[in-house]
C-alpha atoms as a PDB file:
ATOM      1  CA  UNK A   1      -1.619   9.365  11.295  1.00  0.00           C
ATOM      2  CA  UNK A   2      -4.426   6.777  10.903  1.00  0.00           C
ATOM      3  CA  UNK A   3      -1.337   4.640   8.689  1.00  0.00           C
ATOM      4  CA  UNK A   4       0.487   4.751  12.034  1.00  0.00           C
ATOM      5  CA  UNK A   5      -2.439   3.546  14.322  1.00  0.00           C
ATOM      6  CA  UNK A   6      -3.063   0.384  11.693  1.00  0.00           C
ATOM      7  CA  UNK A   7       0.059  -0.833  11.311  1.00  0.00           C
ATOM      8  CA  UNK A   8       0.785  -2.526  14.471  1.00  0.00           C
ATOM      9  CA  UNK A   9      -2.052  -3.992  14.708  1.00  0.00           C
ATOM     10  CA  UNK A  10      -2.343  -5.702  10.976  1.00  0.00           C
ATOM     11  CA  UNK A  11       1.702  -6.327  11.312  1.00  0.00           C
ATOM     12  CA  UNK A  12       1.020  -8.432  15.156  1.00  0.00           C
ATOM     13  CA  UNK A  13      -0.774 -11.120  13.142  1.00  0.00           C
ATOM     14  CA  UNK A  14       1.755 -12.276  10.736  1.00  0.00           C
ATOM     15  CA  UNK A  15       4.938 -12.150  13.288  1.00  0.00           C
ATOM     16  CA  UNK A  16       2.974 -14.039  15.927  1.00  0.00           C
ATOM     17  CA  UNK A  17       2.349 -16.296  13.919  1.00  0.00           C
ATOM     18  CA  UNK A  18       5.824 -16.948  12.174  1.00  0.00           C
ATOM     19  CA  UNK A  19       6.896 -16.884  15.902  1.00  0.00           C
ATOM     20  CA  UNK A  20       4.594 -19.530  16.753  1.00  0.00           C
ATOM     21  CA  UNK A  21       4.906 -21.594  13.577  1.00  0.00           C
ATOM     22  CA  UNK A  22       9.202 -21.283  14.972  1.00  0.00           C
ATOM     23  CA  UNK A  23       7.980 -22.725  18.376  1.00  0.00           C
ATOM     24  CA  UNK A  24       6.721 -25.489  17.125  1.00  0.00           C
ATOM     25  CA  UNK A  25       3.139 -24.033  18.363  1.00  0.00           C
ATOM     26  CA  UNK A  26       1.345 -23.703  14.700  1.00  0.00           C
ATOM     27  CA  UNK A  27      -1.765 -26.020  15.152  1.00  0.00           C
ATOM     28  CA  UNK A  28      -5.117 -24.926  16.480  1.00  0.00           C
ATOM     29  CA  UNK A  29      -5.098 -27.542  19.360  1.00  0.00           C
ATOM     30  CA  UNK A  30      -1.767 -26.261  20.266  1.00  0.00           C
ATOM     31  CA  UNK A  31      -3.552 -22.615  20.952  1.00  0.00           C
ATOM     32  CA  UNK A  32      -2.224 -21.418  24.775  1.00  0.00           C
ATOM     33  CA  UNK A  33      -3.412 -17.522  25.669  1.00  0.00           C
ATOM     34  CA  UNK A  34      -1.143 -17.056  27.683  1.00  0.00           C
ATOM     35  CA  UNK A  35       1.705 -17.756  25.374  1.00  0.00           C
ATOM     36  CA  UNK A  36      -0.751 -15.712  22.589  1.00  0.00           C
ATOM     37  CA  UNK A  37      -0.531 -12.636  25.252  1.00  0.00           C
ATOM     38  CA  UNK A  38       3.392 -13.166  26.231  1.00  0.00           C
ATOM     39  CA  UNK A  39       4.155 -12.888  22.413  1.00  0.00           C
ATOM     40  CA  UNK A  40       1.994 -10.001  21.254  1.00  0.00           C
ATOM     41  CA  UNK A  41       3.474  -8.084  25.020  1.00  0.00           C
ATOM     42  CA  UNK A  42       6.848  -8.730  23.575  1.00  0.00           C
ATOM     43  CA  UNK A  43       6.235  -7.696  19.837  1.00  0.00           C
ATOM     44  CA  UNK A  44       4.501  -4.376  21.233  1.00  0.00           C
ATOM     45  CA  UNK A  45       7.521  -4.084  24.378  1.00  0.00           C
ATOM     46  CA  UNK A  46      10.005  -4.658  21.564  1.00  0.00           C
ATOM     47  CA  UNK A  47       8.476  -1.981  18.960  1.00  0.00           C
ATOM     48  CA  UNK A  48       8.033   0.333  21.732  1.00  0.00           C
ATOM     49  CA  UNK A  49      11.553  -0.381  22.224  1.00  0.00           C
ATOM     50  CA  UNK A  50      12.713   0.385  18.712  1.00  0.00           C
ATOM     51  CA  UNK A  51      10.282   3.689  18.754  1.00  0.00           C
ATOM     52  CA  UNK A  52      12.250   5.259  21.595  1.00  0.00           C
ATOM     53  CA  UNK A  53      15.573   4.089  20.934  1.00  0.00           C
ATOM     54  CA  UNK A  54      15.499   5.078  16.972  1.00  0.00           C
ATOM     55  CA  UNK A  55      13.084   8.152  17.397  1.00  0.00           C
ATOM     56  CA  UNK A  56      14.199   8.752  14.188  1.00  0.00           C
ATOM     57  CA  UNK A  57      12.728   6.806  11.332  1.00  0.00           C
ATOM     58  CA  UNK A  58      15.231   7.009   8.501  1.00  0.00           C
ATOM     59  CA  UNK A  59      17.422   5.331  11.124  1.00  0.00           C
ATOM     60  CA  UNK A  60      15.526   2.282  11.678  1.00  0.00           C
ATOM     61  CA  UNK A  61      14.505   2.217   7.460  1.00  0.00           C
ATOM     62  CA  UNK A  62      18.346   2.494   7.319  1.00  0.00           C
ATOM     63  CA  UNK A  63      18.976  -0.910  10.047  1.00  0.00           C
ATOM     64  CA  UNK A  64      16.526  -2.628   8.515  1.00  0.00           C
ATOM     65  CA  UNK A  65      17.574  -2.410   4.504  1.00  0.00           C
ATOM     66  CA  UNK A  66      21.073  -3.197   6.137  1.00  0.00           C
ATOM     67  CA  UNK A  67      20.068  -6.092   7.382  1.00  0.00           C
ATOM     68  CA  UNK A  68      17.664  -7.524   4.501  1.00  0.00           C
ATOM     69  CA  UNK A  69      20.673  -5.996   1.942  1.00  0.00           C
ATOM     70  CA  UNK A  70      22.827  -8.667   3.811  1.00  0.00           C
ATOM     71  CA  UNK A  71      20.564 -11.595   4.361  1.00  0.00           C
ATOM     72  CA  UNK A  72      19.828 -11.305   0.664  1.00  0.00           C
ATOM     73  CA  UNK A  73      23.424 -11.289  -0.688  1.00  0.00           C
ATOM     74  CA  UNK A  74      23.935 -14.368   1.263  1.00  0.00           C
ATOM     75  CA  UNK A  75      20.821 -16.435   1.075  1.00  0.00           C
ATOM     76  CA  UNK A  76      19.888 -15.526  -2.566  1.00  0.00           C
ATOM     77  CA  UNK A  77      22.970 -16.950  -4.266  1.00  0.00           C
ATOM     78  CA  UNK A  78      22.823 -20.229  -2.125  1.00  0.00           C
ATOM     79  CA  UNK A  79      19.294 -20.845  -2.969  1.00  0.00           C
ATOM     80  CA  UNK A  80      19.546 -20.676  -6.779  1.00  0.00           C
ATOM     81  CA  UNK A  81      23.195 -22.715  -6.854  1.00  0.00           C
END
């Protein structure tokens, strides 16, 4: 249970941050708390969102190795060519 109370909080860090470094936002004179607090509402909104529409969690494990699976097939091969 404790696994389930630390991982949103040590997982918030590195998305915001990929999200910001995306926006263009990655410098510490570009730091705006408001957009800080609009992203880490929408990673919690979205997760929340996830949580109740996939109550089940072999279904989300299931979306998400989908997903990578694909990304991986396609991204791998064009990398190393």
């Amino acid at each position: 249970m404790l696994n389930l109370f630390l991982m949103i909080p040590l997982n918030l860090f590195p998305c915001r941050l990929h999200l910001l470094v995306l926006l263009g936002r990655d410098k510490e004179e570009d730091f705006d708390k408001s957009l800080h607090m609009m992203l880490t509402a929408v990673l919690i909104l979205l997760s929340a969102f996830v949580a109740i529409v996939y109550p089940d969690i072999v279904g989300v494990l299931a979306l998400f190795g989908g997903t990578c699976g694909s990304m991986i097939s396609i991204y791998i091969p064009g990398t190393n060519f």
